[in-house]
PDB file of N, CA and C in Angstrom:
ATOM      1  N   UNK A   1       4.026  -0.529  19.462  1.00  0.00           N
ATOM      2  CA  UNK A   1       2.809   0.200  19.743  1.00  0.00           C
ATOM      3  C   UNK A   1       1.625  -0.731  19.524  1.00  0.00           C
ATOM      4  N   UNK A   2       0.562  -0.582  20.638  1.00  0.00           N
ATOM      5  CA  UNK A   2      -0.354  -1.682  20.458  1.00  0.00           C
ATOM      6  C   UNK A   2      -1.418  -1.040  19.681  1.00  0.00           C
ATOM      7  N   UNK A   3      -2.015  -1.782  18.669  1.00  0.00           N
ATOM      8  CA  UNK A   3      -2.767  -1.260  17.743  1.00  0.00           C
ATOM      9  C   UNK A   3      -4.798  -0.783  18.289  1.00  0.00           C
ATOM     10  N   UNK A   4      -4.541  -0.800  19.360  1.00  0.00           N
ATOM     11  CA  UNK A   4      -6.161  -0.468  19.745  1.00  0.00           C
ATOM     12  C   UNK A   4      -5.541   0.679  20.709  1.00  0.00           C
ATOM     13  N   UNK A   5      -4.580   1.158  20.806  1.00  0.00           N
ATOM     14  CA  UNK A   5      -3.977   2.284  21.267  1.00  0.00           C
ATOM     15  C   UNK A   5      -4.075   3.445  20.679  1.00  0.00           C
ATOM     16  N   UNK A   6      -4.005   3.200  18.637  1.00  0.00           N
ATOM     17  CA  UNK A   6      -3.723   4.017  17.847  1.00  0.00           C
ATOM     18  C   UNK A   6      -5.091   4.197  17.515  1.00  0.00           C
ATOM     19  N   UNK A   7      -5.659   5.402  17.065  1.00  0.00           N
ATOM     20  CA  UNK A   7      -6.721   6.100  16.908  1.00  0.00           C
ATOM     21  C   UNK A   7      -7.361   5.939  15.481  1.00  0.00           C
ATOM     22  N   UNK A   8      -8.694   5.874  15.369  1.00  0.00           N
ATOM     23  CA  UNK A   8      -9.013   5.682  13.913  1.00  0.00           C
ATOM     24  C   UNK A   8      -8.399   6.651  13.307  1.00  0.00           C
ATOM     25  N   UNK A   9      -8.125   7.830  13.631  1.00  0.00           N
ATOM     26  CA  UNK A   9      -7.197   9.311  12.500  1.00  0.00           C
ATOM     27  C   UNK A   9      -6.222   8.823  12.641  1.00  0.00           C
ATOM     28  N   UNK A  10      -5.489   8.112  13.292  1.00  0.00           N
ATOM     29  CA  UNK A  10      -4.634   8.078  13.185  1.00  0.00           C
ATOM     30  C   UNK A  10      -3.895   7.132  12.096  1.00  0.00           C
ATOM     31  N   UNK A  11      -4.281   6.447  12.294  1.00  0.00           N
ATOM     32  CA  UNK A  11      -4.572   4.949  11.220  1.00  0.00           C
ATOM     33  C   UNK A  11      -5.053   5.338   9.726  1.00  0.00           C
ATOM     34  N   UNK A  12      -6.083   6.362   9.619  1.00  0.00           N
ATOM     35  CA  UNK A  12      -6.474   6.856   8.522  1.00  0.00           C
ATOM     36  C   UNK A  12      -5.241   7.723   7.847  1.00  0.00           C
ATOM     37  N   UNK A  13      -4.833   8.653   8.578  1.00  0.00           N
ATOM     38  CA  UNK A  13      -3.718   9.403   8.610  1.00  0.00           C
ATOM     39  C   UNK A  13      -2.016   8.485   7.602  1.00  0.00           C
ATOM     40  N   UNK A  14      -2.180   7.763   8.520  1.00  0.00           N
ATOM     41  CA  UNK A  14      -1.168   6.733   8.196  1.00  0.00           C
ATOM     42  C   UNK A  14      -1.636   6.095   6.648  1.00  0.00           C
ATOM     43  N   UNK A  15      -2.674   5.302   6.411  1.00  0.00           N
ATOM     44  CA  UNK A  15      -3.019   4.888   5.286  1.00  0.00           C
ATOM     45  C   UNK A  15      -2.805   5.913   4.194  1.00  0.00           C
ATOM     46  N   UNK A  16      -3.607   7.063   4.328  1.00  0.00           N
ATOM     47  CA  UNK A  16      -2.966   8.351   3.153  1.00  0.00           C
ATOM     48  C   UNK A  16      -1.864   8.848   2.957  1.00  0.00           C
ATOM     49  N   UNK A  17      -0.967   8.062   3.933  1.00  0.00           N
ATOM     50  CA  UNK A  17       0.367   8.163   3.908  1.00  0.00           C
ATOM     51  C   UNK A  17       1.258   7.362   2.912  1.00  0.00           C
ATOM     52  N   UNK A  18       0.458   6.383   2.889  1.00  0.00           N
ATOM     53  CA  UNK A  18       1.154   4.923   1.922  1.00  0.00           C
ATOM     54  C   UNK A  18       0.319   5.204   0.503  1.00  0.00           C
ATOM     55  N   UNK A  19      -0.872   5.311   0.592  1.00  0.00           N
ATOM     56  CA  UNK A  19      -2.071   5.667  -0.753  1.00  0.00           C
ATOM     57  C   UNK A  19      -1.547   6.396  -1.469  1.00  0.00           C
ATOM     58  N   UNK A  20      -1.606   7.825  -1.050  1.00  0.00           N
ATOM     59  CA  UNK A  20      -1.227   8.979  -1.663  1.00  0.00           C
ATOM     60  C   UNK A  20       0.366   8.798  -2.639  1.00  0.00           C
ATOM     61  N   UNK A  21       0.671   8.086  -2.209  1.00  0.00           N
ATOM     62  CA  UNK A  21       2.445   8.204  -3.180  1.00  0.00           C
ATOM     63  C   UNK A  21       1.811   7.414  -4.355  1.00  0.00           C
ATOM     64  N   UNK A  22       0.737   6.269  -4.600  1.00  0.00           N
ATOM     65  CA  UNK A  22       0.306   5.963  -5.740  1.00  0.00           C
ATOM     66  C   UNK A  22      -0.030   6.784  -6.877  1.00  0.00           C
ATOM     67  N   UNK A  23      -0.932   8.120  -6.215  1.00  0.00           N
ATOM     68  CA  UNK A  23      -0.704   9.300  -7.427  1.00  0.00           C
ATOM     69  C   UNK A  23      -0.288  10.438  -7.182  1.00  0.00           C
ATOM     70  N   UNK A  24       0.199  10.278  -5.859  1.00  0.00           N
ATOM     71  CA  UNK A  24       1.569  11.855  -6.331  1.00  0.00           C
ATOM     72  C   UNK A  24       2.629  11.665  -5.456  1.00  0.00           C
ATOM     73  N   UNK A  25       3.508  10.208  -5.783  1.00  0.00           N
ATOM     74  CA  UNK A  25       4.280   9.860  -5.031  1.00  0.00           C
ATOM     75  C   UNK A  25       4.688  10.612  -3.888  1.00  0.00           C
ATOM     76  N   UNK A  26       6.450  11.482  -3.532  1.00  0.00           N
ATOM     77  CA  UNK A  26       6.111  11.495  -2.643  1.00  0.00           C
ATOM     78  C   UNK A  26       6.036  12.515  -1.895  1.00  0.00           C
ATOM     79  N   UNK A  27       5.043  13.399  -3.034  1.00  0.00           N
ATOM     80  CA  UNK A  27       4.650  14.598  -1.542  1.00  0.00           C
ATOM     81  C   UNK A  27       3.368  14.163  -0.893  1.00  0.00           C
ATOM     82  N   UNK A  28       2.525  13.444  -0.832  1.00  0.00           N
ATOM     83  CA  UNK A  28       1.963  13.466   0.772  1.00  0.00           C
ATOM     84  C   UNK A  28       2.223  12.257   1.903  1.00  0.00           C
ATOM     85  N   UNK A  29       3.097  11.428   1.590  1.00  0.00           N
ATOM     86  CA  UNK A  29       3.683  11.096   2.711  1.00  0.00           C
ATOM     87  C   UNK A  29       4.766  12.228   3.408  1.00  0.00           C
ATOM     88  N   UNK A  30       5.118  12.903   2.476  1.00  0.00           N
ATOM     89  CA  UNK A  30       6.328  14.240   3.287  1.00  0.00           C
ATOM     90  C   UNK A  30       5.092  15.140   3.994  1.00  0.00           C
ATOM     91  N   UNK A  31       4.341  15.806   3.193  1.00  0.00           N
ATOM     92  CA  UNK A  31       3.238  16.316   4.010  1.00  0.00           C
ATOM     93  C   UNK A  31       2.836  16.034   5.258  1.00  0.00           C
ATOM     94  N   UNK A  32       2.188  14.349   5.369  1.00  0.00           N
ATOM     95  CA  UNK A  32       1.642  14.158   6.813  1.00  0.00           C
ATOM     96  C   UNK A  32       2.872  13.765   7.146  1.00  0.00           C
ATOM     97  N   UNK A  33       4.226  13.435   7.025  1.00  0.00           N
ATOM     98  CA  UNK A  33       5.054  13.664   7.627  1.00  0.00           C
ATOM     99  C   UNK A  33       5.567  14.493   8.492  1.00  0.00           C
ATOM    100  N   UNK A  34       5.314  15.650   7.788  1.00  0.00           N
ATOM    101  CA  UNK A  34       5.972  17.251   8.358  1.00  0.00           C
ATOM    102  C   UNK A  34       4.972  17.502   9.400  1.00  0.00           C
ATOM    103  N   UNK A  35       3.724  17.063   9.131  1.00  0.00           N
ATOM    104  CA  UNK A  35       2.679  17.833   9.821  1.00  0.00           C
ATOM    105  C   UNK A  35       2.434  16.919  11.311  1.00  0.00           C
ATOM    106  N   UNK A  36       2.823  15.573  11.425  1.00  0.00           N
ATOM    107  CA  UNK A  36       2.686  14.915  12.170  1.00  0.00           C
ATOM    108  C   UNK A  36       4.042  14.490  12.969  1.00  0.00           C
ATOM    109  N   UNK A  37       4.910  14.333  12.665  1.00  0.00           N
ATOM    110  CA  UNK A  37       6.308  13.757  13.355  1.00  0.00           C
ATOM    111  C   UNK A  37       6.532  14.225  14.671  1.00  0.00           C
ATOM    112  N   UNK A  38       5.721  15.326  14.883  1.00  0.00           N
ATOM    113  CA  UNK A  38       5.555  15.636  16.986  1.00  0.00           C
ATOM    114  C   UNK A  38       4.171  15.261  17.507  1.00  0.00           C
ATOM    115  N   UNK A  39       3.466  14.830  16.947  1.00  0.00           N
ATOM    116  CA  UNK A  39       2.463  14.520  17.437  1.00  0.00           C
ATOM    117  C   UNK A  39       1.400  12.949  17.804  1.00  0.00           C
ATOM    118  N   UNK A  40       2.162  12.329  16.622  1.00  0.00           N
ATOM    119  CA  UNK A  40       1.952  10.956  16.569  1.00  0.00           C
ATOM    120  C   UNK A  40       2.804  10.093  16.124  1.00  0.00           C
ATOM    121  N   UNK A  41       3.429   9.110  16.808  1.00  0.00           N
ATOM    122  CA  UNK A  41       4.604   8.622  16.398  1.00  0.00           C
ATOM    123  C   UNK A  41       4.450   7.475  15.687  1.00  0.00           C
ATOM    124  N   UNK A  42       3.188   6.777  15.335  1.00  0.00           N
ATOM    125  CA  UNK A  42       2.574   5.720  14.394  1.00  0.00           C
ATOM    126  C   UNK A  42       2.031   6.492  13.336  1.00  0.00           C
ATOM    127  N   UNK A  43       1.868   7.769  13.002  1.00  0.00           N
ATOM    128  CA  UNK A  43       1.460   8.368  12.027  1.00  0.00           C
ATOM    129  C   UNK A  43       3.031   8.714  10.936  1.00  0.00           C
ATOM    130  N   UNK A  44       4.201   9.206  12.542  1.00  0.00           N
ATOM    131  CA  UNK A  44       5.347   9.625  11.617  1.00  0.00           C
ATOM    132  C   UNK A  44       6.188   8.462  11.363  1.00  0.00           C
ATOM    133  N   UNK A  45       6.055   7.113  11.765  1.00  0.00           N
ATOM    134  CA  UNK A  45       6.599   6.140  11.669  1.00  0.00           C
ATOM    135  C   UNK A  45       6.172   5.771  10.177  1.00  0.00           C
ATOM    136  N   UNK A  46       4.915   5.907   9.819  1.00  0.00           N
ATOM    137  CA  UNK A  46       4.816   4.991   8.699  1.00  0.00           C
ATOM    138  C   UNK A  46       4.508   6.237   7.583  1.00  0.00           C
ATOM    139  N   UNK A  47       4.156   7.380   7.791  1.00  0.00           N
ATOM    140  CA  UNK A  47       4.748   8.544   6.623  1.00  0.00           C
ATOM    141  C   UNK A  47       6.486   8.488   6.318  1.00  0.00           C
ATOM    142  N   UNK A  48       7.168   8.146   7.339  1.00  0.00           N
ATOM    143  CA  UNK A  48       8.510   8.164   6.893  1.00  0.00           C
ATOM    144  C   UNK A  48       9.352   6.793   6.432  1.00  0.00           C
ATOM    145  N   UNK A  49       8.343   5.900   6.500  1.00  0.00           N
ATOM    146  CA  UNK A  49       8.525   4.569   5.768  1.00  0.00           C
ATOM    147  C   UNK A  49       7.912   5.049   4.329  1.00  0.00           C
ATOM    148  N   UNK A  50       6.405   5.243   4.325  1.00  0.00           N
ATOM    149  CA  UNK A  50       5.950   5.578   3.069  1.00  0.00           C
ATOM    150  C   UNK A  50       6.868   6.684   1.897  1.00  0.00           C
ATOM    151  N   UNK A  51       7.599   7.929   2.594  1.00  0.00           N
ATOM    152  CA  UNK A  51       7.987   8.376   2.044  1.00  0.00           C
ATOM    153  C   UNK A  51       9.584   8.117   1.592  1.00  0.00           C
ATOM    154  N   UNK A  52      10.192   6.826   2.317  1.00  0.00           N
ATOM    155  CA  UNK A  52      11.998   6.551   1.786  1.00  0.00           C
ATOM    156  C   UNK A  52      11.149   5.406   0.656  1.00  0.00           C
ATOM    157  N   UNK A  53       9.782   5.242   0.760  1.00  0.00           N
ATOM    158  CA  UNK A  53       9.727   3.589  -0.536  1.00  0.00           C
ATOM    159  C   UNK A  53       9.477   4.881  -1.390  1.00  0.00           C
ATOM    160  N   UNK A  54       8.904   5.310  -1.621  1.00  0.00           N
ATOM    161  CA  UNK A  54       8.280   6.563  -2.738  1.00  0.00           C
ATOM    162  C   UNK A  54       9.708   7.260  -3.438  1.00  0.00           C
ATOM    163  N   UNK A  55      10.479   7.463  -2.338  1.00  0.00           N
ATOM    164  CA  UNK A  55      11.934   7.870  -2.745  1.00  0.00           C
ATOM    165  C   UNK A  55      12.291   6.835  -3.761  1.00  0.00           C
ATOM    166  N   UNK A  56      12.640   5.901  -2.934  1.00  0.00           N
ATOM    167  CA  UNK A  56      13.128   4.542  -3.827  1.00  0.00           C
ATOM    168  C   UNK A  56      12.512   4.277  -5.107  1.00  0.00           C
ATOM    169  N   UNK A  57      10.960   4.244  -5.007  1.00  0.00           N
ATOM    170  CA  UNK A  57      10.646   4.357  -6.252  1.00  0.00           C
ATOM    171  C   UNK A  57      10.434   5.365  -7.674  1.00  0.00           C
ATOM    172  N   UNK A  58      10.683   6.853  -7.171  1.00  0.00           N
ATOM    173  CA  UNK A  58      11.455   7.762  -7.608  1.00  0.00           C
ATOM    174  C   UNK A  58      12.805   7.666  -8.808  1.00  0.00           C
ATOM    175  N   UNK A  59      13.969   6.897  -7.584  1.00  0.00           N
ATOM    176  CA  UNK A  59      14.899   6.649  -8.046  1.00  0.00           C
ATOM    177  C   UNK A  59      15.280   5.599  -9.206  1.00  0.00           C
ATOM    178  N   UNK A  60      14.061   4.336  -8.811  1.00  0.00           N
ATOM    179  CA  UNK A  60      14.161   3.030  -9.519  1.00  0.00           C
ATOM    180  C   UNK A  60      13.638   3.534 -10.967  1.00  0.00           C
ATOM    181  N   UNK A  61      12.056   4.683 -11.080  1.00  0.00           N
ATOM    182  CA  UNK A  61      11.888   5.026 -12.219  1.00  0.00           C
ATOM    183  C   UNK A  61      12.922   6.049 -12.774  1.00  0.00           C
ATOM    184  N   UNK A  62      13.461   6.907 -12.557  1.00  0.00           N
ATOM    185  CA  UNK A  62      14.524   7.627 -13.365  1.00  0.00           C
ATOM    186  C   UNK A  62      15.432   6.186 -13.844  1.00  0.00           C
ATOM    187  N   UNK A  63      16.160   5.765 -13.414  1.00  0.00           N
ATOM    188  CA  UNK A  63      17.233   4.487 -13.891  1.00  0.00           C
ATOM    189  C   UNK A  63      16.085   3.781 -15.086  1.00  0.00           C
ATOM    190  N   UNK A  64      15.060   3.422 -14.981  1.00  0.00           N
ATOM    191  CA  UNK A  64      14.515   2.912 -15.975  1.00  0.00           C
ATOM    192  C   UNK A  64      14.160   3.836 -17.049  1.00  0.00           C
ATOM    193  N   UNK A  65      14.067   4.786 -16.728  1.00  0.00           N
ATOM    194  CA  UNK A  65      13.671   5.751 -18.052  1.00  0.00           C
ATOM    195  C   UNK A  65      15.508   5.982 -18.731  1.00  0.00           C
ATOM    196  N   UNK A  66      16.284   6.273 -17.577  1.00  0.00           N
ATOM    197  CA  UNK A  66      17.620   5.766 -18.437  1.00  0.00           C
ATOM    198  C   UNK A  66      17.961   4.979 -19.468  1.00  0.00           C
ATOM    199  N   UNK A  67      18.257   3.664 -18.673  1.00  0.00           N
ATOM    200  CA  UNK A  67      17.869   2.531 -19.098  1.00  0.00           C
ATOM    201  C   UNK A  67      16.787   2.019 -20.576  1.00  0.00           C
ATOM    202  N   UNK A  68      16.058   2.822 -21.093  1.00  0.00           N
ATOM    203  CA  UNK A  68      15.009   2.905 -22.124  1.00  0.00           C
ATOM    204  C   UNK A  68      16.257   2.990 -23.134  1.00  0.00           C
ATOM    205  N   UNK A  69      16.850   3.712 -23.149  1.00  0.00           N
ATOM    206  CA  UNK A  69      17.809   3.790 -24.061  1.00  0.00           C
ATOM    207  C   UNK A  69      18.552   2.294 -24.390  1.00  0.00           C
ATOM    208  N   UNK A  70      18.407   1.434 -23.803  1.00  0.00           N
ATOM    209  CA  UNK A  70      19.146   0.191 -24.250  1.00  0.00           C
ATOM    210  C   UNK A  70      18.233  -1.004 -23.854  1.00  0.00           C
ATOM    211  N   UNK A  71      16.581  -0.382 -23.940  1.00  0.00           N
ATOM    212  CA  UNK A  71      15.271  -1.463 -24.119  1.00  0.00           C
ATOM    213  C   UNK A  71      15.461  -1.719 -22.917  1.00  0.00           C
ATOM    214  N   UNK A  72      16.012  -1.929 -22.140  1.00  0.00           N
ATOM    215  CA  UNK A  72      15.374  -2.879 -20.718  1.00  0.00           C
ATOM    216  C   UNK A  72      14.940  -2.320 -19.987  1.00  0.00           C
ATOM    217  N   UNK A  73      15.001  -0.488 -20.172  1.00  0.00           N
ATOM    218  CA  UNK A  73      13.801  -0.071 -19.168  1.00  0.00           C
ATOM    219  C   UNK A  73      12.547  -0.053 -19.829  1.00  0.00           C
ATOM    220  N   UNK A  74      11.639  -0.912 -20.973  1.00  0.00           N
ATOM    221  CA  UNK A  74      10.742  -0.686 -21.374  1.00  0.00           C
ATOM    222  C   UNK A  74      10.168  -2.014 -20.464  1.00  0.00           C
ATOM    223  N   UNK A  75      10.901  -2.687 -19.787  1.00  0.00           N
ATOM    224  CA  UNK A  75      10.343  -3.567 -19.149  1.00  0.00           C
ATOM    225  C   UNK A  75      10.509  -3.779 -17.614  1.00  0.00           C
ATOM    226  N   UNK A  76      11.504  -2.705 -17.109  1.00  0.00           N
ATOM    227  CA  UNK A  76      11.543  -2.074 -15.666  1.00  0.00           C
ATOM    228  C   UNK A  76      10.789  -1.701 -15.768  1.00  0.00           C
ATOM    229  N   UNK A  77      10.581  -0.659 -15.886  1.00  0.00           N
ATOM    230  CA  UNK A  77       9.396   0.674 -15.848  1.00  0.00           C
ATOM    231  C   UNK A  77       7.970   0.415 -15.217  1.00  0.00           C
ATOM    232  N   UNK A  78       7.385  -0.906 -16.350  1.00  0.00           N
ATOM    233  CA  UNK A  78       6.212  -1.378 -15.669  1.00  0.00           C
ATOM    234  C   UNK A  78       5.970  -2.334 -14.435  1.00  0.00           C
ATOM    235  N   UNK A  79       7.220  -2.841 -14.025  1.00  0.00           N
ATOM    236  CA  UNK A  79       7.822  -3.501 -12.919  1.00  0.00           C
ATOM    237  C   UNK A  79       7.381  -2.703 -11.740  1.00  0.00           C
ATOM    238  N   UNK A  80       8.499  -1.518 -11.874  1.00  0.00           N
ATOM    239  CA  UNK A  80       8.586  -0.467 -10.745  1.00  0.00           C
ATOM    240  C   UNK A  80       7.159   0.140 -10.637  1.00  0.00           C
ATOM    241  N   UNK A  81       6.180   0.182 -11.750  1.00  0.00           N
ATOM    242  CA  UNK A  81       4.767   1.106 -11.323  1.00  0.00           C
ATOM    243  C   UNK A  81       4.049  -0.504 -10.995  1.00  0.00           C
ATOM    244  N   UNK A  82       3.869  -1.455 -11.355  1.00  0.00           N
ATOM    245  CA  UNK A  82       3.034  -2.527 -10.355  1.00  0.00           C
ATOM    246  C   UNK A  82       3.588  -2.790  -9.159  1.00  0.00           C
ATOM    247  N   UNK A  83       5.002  -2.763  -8.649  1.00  0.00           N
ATOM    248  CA  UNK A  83       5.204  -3.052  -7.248  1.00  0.00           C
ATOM    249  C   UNK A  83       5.026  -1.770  -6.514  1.00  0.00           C
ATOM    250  N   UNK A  84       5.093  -0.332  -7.306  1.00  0.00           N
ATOM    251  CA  UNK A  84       4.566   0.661  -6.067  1.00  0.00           C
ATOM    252  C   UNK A  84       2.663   0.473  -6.133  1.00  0.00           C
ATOM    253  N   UNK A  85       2.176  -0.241  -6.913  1.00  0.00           N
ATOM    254  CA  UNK A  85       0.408  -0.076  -6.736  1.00  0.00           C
ATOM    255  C   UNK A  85       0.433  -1.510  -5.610  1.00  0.00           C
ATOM    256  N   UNK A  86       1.102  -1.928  -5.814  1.00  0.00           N
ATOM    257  CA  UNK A  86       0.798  -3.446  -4.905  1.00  0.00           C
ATOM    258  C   UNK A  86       1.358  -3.220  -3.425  1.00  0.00           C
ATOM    259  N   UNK A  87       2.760  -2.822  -3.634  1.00  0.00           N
ATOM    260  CA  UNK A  87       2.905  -2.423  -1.709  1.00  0.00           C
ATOM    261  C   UNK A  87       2.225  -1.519  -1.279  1.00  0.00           C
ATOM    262  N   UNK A  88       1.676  -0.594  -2.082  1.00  0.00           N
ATOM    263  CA  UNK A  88       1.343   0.518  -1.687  1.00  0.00           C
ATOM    264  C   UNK A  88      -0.159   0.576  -0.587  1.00  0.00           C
ATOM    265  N   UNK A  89      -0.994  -0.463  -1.578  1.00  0.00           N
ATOM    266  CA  UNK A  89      -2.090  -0.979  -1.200  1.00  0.00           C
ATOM    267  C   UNK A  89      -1.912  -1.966   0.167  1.00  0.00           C
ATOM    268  N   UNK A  90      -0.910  -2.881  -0.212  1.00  0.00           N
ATOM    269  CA  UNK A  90      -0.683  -3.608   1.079  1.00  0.00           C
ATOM    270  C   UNK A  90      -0.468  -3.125   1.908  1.00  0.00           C
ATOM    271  N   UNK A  91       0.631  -1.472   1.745  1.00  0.00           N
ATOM    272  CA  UNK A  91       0.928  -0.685   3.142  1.00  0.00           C
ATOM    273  C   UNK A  91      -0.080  -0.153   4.240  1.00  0.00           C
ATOM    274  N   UNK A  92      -1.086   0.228   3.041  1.00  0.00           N
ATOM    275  CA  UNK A  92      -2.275   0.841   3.356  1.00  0.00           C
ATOM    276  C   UNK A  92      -3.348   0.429   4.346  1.00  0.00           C
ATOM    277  N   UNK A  93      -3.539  -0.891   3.879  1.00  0.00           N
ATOM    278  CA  UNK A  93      -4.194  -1.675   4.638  1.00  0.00           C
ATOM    279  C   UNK A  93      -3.512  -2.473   5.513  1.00  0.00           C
ATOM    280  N   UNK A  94      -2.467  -2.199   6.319  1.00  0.00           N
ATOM    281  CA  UNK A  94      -1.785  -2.593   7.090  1.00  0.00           C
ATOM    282  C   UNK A  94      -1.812  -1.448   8.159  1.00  0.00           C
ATOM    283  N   UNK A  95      -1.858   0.094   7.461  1.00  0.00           N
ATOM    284  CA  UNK A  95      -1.348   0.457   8.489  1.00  0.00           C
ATOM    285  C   UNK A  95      -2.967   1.062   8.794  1.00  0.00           C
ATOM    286  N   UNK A  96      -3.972   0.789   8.150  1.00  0.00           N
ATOM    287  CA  UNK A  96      -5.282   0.607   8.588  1.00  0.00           C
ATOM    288  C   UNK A  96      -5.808  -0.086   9.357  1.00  0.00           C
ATOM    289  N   UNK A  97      -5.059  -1.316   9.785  1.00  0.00           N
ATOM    290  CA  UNK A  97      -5.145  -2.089  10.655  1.00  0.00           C
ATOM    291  C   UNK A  97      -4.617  -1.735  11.929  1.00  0.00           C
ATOM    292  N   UNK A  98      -3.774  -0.445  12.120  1.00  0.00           N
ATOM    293  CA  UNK A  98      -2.725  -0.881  13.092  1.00  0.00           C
ATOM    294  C   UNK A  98      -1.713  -1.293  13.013  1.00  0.00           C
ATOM    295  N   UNK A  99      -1.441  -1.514  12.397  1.00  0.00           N
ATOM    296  CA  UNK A  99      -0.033  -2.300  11.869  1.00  0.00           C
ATOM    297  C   UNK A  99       0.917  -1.455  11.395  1.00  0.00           C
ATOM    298  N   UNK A 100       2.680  -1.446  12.408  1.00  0.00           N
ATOM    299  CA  UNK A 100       3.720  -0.994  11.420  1.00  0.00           C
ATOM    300  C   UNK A 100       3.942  -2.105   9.987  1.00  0.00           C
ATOM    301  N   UNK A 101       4.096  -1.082   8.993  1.00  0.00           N
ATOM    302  CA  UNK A 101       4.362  -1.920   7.683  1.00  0.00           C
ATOM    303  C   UNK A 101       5.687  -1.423   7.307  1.00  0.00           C
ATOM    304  N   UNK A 102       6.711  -2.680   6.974  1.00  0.00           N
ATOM    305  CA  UNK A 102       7.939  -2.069   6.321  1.00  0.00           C
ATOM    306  C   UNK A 102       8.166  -2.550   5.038  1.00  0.00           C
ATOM    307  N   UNK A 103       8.585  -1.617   4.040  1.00  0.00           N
ATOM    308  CA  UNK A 103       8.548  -2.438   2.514  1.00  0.00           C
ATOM    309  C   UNK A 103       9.399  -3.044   2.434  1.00  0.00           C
ATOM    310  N   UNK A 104       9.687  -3.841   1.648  1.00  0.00           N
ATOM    311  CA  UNK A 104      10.463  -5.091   1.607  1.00  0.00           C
ATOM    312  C   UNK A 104      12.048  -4.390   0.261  1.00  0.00           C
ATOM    313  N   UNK A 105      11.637  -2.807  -0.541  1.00  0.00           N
ATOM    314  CA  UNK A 105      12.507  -2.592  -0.868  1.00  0.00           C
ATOM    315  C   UNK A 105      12.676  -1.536  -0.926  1.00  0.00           C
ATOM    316  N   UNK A 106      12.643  -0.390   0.557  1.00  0.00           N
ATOM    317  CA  UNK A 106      12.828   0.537   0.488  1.00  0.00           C
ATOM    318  C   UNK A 106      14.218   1.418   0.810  1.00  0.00           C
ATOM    319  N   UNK A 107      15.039   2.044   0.112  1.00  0.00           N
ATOM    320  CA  UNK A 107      16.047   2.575   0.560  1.00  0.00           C
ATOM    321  C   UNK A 107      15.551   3.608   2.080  1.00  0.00           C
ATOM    322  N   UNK A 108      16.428   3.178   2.718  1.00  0.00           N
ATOM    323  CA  UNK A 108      15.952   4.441   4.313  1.00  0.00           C
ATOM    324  C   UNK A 108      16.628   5.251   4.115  1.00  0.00           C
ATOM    325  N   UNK A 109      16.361   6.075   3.963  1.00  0.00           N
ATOM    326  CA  UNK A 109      17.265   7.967   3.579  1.00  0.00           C
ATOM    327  C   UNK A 109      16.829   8.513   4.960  1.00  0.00           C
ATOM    328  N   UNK A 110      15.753   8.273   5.338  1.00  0.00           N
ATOM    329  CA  UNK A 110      14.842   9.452   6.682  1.00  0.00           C
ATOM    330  C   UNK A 110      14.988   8.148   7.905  1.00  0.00           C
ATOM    331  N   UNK A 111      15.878   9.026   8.076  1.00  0.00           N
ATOM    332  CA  UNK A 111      15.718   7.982   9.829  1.00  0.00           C
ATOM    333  C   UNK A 111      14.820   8.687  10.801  1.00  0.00           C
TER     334      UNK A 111
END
């Protein structure tokens, strides 16, 4: 998809898609997910990227709060919350640009 194709809402759309999982992981990428997946396919492309990394990072923090129990999630933990503030931001402004963004460690659950 060529990026002067995709609409400033749309792009905006998309960015609150990747943002939003920073403080309430991942219900509003499922949100503009649900609300968009027939209507814009660069909006549901990167809500449903945003929302399998949010998953992933979901999953990575439970295992570390596990993990606490034998100290090494006291040092996951803060791992997993700086790489979701750092892709998250990078996603953001990627897909503010126009740009599909794919995370570099997201489990894909939502095809």
């Amino acid at each position: 998809m060529n990026a002067d194709s995709i609409s400033q809402d749309e792009k905006t759309m998309a960015l609150l898609a990747h943002l939003g999982g920073i403080f309430f992981g991942f219900i509003p990428s499922l949100v503009i997910w649900l609300i968009k997946k027939d209507s814009s396919a660069f909006v549901a492309d990167q809500a449903k990227e945003a929302l399998n990394f949010q998953i992933t990072v979901f999953i990575a923090a439970i295992a570390s709060w596990i993990l606490m129990f034998v100290l090494i999630g006291f040092v996951l933990l803060p791992i997993v919350m700086l790489l979701n503030l750092v892709l998250c931001i990078v996603a953001g402004i990627k897909a503010n640009s126009g740009e599909s963004y794919r995370y570099p460690f997201a489990i894909r659950l939502i095809k």
